[in-house]
Protein backbone atom coordinates (compact mmCIF):
# COMPACT_ATOMS: atom_id res chain seq x y z
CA UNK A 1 -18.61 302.59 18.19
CA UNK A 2 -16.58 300.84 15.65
CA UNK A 3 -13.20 302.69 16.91
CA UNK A 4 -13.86 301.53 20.61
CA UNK A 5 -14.68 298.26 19.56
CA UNK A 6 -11.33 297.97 17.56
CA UNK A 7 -9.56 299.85 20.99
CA UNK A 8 -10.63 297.11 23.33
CA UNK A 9 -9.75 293.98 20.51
CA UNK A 10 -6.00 295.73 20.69
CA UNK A 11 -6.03 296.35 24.48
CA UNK A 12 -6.96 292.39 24.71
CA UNK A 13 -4.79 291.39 22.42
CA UNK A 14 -1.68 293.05 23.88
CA UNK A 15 -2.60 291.75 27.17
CA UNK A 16 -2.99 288.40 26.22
CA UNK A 17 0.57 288.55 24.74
CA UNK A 18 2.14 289.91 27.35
CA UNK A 19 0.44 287.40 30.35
CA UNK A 20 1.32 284.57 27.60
CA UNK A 21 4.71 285.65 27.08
CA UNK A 22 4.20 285.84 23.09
CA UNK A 23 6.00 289.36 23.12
CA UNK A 24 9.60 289.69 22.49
CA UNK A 25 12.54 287.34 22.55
CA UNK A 26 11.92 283.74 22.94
CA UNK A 27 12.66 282.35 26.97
CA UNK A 28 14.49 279.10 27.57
CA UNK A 29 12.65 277.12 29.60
CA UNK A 30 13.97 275.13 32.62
CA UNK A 31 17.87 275.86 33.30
CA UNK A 32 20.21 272.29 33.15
CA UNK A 33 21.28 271.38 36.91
CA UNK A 34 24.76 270.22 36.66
CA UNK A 35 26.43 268.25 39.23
CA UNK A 36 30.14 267.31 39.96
CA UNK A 37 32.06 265.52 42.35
CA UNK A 38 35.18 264.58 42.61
CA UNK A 39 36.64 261.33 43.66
CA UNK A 40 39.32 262.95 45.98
CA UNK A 41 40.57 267.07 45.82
CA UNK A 42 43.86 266.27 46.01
CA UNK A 43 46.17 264.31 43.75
CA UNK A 44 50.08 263.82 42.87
CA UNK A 45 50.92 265.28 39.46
CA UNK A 46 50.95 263.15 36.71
CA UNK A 47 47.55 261.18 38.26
CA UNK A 48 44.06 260.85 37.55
CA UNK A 49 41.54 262.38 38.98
CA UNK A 50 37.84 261.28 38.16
CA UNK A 51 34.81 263.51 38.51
CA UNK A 52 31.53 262.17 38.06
CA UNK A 53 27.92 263.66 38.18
CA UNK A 54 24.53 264.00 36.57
CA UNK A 55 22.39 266.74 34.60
CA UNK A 56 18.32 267.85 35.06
CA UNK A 57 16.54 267.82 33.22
CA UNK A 58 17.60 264.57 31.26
CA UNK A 59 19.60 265.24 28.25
CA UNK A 60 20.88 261.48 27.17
CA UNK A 61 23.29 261.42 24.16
CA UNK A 62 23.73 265.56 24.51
CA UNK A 63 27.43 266.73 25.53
CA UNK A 64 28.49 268.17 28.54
CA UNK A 65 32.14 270.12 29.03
CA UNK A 66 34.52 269.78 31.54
CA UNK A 67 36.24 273.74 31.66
CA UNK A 68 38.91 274.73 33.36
CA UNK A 69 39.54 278.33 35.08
CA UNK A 70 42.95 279.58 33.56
CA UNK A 71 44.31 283.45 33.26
CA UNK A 72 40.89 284.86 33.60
CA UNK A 73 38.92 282.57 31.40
CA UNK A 74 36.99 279.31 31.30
CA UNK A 75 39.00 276.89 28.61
CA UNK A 76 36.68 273.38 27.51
CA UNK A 77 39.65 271.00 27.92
CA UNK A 78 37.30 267.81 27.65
CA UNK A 79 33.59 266.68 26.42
CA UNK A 80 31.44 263.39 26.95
CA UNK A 81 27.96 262.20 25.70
CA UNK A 82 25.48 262.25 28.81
CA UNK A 83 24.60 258.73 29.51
CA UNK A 84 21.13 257.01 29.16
CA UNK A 85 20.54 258.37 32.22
CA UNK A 86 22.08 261.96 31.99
CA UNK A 87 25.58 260.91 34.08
CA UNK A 88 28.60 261.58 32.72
CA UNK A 89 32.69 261.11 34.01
CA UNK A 90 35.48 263.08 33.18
CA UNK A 91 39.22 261.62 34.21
CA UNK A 92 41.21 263.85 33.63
CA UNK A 93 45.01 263.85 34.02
CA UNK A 94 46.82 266.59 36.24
CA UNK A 95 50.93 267.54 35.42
CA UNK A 96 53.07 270.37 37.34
CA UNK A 97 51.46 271.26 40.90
CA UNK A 98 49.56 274.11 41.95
CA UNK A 99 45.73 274.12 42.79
CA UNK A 100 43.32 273.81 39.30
CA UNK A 101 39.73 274.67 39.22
CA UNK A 102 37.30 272.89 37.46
CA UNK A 103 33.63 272.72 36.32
CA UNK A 104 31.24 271.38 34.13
CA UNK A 105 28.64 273.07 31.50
CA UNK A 106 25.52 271.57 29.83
CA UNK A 107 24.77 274.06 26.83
CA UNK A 108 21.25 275.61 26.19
CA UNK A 109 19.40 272.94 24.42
CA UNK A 110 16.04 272.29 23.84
CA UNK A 111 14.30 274.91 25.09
CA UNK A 112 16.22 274.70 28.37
CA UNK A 113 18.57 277.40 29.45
CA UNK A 114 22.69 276.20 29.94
CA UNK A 115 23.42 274.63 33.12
CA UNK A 116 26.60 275.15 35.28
CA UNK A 117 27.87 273.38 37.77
CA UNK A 118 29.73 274.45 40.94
CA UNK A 119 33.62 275.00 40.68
CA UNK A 120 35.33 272.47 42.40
CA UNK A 121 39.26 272.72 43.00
CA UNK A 122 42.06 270.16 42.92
CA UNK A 123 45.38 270.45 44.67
CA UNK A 124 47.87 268.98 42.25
CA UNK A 125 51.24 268.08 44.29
CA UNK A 126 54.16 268.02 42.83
């Protein structure tokens, strides 16, 4: 009796873990939504271009990264605080000509899993 008793406290307890989510690795919770847009997607070299947007959930003071898609990789080429109100704008300045794509990344941060936002590309004329 004492062996089937101690069966079903194990069963109930490995249930319970697994339907709370207790076993293995901790999960981030919500993912960041990133935004971007850009003030125009096409500008003459040696111009600023800004790109504003906003990140959910709110994460004031935390950084966001402006990245840029070069040879294969994503390159951080710029940072900001997020606002008071999670906004942030990047101006960044554009030389030589050829078309440059851009986004922006909130890191994992409390409890919430990284955020990404949608490329966006800029036709630099030269």
């Amino acid at each position: 009796m004492r062996m089937r008793i101690a069966l079903s406290v194990a069963l109930v307890t490995v249930l319970a873990a697994v339907t709370l989510g207790l076993s293995g690795p901790a999960q981030a919770g919500t993912r960041y939504r990133v935004t971007v847009s850009p003030q125009t997607t096409s500008v003459a070299a040696g111009r600023r271009v800004t790109l504003k947007g906003i990140v959910r959930v709110a994460a004031p003071g935390q950084k966001v990264f402006l990245q840029t898609y070069v040879n294969g990789n994503w390159r951080a080429v710029s940072s900001r605080a997020l606002t008071s109100t999670s906004t942030y704008a990047f101006h960044p300045l554009f030389g030589g000509s050829g078309v440059v794509v851009l986004r922006v990344v909130k890191p994992a941060a409390a409890g919430h899993a990284r955020g990404v936002s949608p490329t966006v590309l800029v036709t630099v004329k030269g």
